[in-house]
N, C-alpha and C. Protein backbone atom coordinates (compact mmCIF):
# COMPACT_ATOMS: atom_id res chain seq x y z
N UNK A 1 -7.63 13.79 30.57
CA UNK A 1 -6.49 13.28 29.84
C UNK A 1 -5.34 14.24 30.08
N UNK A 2 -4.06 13.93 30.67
CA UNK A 2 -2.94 14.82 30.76
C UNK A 2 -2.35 14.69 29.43
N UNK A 3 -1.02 15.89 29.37
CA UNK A 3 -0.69 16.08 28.68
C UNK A 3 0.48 14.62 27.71
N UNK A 4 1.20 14.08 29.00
CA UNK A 4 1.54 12.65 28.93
C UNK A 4 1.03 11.93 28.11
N UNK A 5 -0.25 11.59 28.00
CA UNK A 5 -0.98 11.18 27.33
C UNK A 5 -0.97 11.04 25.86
N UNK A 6 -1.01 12.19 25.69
CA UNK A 6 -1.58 12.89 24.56
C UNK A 6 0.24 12.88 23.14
N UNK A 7 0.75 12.45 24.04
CA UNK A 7 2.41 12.39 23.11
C UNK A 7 2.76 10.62 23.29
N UNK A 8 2.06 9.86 23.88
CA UNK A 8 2.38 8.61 24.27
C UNK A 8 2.25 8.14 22.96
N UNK A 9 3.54 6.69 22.77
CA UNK A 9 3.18 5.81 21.35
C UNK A 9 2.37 4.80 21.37
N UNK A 10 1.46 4.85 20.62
CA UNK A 10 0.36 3.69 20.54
C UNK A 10 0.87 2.18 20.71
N UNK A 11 0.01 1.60 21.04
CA UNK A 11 0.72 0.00 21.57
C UNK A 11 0.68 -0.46 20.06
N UNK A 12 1.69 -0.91 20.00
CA UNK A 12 2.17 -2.18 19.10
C UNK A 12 1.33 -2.59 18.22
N UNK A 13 0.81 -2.99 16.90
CA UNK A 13 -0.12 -3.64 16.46
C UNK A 13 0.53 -5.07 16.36
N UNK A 14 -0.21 -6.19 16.17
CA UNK A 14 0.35 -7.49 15.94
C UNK A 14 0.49 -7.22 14.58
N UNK A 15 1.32 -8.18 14.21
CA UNK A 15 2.27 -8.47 13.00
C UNK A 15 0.75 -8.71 12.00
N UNK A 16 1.00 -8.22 10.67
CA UNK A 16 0.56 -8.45 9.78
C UNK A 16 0.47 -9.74 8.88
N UNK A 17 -0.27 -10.57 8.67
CA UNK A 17 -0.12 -11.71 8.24
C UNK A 17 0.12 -11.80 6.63
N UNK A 18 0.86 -12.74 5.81
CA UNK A 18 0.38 -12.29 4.06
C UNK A 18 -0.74 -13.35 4.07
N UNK A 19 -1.06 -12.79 2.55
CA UNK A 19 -2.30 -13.43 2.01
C UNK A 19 -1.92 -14.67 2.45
N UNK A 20 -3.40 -15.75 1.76
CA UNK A 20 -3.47 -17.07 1.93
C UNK A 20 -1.98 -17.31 0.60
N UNK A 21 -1.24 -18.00 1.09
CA UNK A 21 -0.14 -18.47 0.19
C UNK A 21 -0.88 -19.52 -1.40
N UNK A 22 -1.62 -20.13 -0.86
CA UNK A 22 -2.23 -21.22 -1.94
C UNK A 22 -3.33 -20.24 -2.44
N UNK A 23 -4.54 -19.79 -2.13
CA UNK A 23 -4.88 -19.17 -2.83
C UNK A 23 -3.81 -17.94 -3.36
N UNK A 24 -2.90 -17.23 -3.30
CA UNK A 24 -2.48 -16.76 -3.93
C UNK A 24 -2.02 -16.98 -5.23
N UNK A 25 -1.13 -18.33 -4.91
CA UNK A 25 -0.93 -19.35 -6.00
C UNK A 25 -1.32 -19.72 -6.94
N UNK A 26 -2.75 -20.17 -6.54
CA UNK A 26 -3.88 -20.86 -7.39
C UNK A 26 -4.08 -19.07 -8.65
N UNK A 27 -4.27 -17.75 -7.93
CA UNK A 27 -4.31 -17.12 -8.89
C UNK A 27 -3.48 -16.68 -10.20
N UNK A 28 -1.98 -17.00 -9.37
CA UNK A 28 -1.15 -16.78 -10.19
C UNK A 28 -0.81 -18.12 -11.36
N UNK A 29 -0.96 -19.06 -11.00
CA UNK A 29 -1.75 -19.76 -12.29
C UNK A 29 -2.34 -19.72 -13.12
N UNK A 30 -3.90 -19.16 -12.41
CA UNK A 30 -4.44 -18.80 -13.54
C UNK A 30 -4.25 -17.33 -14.59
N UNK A 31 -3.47 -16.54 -13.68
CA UNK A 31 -2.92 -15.60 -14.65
C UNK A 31 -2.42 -16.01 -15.28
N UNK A 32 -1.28 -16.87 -15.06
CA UNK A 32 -0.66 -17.21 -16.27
C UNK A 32 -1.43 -18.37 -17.48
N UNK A 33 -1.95 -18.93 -16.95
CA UNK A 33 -3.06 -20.10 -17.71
C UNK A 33 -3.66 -19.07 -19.16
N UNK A 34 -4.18 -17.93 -18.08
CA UNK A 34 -5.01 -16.83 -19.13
C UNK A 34 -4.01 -15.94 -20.11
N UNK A 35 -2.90 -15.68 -20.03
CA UNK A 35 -1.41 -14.82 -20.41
C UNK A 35 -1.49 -15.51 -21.49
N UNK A 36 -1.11 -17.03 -21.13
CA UNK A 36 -0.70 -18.02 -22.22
C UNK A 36 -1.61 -18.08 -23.38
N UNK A 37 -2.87 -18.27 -23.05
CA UNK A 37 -3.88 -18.56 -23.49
C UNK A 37 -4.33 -17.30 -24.75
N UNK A 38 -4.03 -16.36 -24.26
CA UNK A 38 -3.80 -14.91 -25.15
C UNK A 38 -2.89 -14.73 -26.30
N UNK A 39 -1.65 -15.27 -25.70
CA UNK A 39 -0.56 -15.57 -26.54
C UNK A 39 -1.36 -16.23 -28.02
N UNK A 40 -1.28 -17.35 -27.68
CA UNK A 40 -2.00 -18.35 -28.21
C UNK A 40 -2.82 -17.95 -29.41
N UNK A 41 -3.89 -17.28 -29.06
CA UNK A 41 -5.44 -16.76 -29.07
C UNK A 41 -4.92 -15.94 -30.24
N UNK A 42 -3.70 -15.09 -29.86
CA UNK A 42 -3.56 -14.22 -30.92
C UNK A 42 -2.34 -14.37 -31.95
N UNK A 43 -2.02 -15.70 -31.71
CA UNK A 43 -1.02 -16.14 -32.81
C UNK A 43 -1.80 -17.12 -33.96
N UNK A 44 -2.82 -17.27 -32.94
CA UNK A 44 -3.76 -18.18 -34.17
C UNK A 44 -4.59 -16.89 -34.97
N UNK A 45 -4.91 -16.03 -34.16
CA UNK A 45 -5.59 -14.76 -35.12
C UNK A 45 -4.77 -14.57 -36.44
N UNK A 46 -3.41 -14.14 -35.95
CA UNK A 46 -2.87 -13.79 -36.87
C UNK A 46 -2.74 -14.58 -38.03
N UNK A 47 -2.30 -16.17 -38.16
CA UNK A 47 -2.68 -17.13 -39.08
C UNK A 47 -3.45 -17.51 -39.53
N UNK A 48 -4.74 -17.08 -38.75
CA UNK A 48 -5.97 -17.17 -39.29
C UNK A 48 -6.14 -15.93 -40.44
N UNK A 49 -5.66 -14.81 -40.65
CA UNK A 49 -5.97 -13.68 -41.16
C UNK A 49 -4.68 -14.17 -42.58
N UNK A 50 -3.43 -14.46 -41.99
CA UNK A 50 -2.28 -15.06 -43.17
C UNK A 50 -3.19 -16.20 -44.06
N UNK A 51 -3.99 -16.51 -43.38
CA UNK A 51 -4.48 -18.15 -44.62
C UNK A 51 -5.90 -18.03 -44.69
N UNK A 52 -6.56 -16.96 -44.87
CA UNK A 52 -7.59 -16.62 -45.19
C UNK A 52 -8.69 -17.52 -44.44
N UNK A 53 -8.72 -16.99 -43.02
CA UNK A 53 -9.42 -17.96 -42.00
C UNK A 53 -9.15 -19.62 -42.44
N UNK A 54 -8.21 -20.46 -42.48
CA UNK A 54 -7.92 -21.63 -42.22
C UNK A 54 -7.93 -21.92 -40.72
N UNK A 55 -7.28 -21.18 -40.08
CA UNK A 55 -7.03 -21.22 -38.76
C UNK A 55 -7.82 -20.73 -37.58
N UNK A 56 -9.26 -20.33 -38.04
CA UNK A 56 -10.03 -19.28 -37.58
C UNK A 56 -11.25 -20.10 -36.29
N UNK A 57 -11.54 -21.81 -36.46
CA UNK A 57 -11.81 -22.57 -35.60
C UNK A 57 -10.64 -22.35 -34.51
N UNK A 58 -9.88 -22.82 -34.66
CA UNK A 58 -8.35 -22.91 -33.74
C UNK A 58 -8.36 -21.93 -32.66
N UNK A 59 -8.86 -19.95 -33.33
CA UNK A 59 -8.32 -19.02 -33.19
C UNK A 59 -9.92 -18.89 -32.00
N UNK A 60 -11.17 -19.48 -32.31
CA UNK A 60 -11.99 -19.21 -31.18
C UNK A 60 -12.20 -19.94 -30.31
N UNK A 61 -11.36 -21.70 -30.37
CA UNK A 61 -11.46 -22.63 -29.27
C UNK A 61 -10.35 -21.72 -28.18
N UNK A 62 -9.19 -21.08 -28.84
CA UNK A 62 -8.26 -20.67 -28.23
C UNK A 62 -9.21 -19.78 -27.17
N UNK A 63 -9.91 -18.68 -27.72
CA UNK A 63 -10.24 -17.74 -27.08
C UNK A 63 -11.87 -18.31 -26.12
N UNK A 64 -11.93 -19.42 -26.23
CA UNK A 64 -12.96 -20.04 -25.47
C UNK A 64 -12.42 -20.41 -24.39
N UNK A 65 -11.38 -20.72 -24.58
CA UNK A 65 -10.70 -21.77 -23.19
C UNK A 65 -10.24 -20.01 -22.40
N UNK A 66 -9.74 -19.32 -23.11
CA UNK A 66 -9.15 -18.32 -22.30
C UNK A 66 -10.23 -17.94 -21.10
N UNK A 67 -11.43 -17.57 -22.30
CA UNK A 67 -12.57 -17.07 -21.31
C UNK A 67 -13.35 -17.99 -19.97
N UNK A 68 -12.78 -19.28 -20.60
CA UNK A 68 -13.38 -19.85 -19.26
C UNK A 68 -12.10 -20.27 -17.79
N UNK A 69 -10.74 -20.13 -18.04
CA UNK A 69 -9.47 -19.68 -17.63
C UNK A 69 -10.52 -18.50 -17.00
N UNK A 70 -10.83 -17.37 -17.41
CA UNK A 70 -10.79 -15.89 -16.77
C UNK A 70 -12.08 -16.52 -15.77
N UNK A 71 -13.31 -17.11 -15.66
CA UNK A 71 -13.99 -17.55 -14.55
C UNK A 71 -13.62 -17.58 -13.75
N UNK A 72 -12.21 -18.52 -13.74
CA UNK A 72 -11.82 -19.57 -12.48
C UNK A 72 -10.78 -18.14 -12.14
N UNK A 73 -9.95 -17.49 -13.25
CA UNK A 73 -10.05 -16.22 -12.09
C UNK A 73 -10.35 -15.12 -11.50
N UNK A 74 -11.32 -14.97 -11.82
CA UNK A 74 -12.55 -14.27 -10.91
C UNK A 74 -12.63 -14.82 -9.88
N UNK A 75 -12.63 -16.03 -9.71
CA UNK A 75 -12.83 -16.51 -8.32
C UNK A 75 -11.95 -16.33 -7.65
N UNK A 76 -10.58 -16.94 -8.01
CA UNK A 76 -9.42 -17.05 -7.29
C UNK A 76 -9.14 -15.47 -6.87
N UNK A 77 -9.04 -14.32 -7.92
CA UNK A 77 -8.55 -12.91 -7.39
C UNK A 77 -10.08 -12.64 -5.94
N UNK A 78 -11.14 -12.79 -6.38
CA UNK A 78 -11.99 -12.58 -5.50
C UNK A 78 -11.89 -13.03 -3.86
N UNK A 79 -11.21 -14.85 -4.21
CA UNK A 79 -11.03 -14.87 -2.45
C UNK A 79 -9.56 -14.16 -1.81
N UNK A 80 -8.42 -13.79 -3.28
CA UNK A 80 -7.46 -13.19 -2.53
C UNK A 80 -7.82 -11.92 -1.61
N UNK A 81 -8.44 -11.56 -2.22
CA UNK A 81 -8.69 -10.05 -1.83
C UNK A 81 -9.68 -9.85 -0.70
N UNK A 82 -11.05 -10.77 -0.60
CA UNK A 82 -12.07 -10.45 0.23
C UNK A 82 -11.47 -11.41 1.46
N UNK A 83 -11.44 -12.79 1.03
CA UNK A 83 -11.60 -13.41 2.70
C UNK A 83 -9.76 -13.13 2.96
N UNK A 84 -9.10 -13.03 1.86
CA UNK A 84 -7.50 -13.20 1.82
C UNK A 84 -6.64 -11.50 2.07
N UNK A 85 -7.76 -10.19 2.13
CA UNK A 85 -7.61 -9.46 2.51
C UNK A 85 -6.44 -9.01 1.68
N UNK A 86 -5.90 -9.28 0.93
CA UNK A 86 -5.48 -8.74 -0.43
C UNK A 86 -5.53 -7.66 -1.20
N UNK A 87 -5.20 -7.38 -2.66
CA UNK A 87 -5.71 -5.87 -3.08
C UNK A 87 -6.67 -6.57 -3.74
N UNK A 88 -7.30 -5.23 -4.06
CA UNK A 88 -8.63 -5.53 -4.69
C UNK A 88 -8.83 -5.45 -6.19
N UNK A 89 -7.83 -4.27 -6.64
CA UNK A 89 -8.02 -4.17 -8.18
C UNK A 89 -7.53 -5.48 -8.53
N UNK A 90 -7.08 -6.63 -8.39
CA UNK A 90 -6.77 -7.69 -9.48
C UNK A 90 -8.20 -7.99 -9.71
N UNK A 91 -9.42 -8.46 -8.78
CA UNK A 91 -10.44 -9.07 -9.06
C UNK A 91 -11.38 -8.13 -9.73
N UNK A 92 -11.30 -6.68 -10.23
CA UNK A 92 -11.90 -5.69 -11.24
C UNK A 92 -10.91 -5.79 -11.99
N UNK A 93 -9.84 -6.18 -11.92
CA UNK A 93 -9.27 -6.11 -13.34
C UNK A 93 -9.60 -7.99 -14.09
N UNK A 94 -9.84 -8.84 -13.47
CA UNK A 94 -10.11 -10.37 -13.88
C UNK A 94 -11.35 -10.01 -14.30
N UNK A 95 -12.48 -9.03 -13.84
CA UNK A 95 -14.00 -9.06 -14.18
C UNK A 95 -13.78 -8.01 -15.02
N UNK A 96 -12.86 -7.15 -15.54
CA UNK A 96 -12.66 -6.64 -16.76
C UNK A 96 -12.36 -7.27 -18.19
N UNK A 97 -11.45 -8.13 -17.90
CA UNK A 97 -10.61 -9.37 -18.69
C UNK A 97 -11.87 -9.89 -19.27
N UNK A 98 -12.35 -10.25 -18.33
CA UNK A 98 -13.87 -11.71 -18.51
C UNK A 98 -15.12 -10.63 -19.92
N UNK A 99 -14.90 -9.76 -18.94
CA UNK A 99 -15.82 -8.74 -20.15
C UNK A 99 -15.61 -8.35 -21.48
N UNK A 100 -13.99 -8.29 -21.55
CA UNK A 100 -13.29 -7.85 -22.55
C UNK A 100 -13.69 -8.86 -23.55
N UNK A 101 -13.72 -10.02 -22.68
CA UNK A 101 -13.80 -11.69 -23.50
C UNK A 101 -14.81 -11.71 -24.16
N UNK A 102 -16.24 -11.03 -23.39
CA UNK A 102 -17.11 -11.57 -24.34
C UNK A 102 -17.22 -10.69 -25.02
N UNK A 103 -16.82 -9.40 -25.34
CA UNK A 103 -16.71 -8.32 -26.34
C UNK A 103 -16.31 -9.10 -27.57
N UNK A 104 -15.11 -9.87 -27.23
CA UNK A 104 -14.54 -10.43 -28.44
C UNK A 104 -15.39 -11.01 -29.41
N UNK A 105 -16.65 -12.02 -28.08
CA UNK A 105 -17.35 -13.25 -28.74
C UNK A 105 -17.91 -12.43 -29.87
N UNK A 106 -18.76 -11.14 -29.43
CA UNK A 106 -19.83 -10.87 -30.03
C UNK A 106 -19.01 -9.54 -31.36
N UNK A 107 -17.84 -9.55 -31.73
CA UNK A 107 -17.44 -8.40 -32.44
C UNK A 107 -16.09 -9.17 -33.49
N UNK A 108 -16.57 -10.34 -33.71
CA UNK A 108 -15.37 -11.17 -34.19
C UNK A 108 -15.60 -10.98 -35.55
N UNK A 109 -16.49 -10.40 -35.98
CA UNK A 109 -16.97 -9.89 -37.28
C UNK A 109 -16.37 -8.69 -37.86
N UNK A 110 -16.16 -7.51 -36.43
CA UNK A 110 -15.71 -6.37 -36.87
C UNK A 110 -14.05 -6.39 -36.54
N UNK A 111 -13.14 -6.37 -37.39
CA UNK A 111 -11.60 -5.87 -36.68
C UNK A 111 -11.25 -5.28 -36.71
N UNK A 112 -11.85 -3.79 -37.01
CA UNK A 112 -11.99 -2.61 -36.04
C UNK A 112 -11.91 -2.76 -34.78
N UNK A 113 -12.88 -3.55 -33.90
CA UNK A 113 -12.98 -3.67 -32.61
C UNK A 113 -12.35 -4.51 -32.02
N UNK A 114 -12.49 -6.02 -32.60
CA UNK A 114 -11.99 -6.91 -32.15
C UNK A 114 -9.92 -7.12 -31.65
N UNK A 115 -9.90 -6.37 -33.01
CA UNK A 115 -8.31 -6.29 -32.74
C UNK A 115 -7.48 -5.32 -31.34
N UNK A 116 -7.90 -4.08 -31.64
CA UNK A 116 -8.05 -3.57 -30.30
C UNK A 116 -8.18 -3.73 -28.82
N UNK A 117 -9.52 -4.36 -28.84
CA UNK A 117 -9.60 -5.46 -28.09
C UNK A 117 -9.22 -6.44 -27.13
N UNK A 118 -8.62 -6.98 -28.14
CA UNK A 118 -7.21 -8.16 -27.72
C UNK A 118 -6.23 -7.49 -27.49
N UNK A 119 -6.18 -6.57 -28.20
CA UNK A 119 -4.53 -5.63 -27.20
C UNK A 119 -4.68 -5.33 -25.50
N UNK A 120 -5.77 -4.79 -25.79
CA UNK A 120 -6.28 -4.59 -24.35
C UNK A 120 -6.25 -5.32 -23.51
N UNK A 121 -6.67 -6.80 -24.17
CA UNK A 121 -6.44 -7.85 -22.84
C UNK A 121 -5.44 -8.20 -23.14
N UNK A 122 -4.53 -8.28 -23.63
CA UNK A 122 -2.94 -8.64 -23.43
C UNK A 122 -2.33 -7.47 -22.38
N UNK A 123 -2.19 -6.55 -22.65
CA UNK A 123 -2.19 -5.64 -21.56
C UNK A 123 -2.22 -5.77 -20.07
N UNK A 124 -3.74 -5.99 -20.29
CA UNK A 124 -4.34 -6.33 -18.86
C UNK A 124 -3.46 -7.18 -17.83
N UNK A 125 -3.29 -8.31 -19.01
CA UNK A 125 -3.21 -9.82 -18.46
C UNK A 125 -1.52 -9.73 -17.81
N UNK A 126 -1.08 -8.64 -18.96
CA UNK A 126 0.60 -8.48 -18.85
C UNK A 126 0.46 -7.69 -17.41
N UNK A 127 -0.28 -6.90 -17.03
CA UNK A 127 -0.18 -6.11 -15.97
C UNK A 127 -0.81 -7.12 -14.58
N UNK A 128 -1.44 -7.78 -14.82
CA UNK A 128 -1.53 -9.01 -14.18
C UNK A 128 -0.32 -9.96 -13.26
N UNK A 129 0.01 -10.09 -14.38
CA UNK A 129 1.23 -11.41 -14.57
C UNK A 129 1.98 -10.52 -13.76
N UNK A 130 2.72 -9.08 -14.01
CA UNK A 130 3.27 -8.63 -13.33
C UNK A 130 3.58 -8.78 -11.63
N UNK A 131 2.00 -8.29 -11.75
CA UNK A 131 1.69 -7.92 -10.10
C UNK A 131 1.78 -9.07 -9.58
N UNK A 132 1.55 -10.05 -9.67
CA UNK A 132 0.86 -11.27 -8.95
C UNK A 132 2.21 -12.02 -8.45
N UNK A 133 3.31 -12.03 -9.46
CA UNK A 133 4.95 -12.59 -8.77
C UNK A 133 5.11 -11.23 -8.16
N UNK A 134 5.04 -10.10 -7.81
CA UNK A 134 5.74 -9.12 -6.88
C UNK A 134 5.38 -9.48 -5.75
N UNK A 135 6.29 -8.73 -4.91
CA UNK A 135 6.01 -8.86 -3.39
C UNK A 135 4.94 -8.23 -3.40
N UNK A 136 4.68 -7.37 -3.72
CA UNK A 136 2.88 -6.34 -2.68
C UNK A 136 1.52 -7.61 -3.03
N UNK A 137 2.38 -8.18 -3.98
CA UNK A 137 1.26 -9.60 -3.78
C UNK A 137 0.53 -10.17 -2.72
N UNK A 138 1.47 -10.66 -2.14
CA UNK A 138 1.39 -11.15 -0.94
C UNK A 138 0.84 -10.53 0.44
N UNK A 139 1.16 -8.92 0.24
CA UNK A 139 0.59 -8.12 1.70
C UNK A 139 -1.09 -8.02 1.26
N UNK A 140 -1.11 -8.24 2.87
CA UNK A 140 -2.69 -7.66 2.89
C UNK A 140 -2.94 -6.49 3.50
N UNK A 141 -4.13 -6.04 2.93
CA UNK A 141 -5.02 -4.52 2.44
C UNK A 141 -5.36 -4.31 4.17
């Protein structure tokens, strides 16, 4: 190998493609599907707690639908990232969400925990929602 060589610029890489546009899409839906759904979840909590659980059916269909919202995105962050070459923390942060969820199911007794909780996945979901309209959305890993 001469010295020539050894200072030469590497050839070109081809252009980088972005993610799948529709699956991208499809996730950012369901972020927001699940955002909303939180909203929701925890405006009925709160009326549920103002009217001495009146509202407290309302407040776990809410948080049923969320959790099954967080399935569908598990899937969706999962193909952004693996076949869509995407980042990866959204689909550990959707299989965080999903977990968080059933924390809720099983601690709806204590609000110590439960309340907490739900901050956490509002959080999450807000840090979600974020990422998913930015551009680094779209690049792949």
């Amino acid at each position: 190998m001469s010295e020539t060589d050894l200072f030469q610029r590497p050839p070109a890489s081809a252009p980088v493609k972005p993610v799948n546009a529709g699956l991208l899409y499809a996730l950012r839906l369901t972020i927001i599907a699940q955002a909303a759904g939180l909203v929701v979840a925890g405006s009925l909590a709160g009326q549920s707690v103002a009217t001495d659980g009146a509202m407290a059916e309302p407040h776990v269909m809410a948080g049923m639908l969320v959790h099954l919202v967080g399935l569908l995105q598990i899937v969706f962050a999962v193909l952004v990232w693996r076949p869509g070459r995407g980042a990866g923390w959204p689909a550990l942060a959707s299989l965080a969400l999903f977990v968080a969820g059933m924390g809720q199911h099983f601690t709806w007794e204590m609000l110590g925990a439960h309340l907490p909780n739900g901050i956490v996945m509002s959080g999450l979901a807000t840090a979600l929602l974020i990422w998913s309209w930015s551009p680094g959305a779209s690049r792949r890993r």
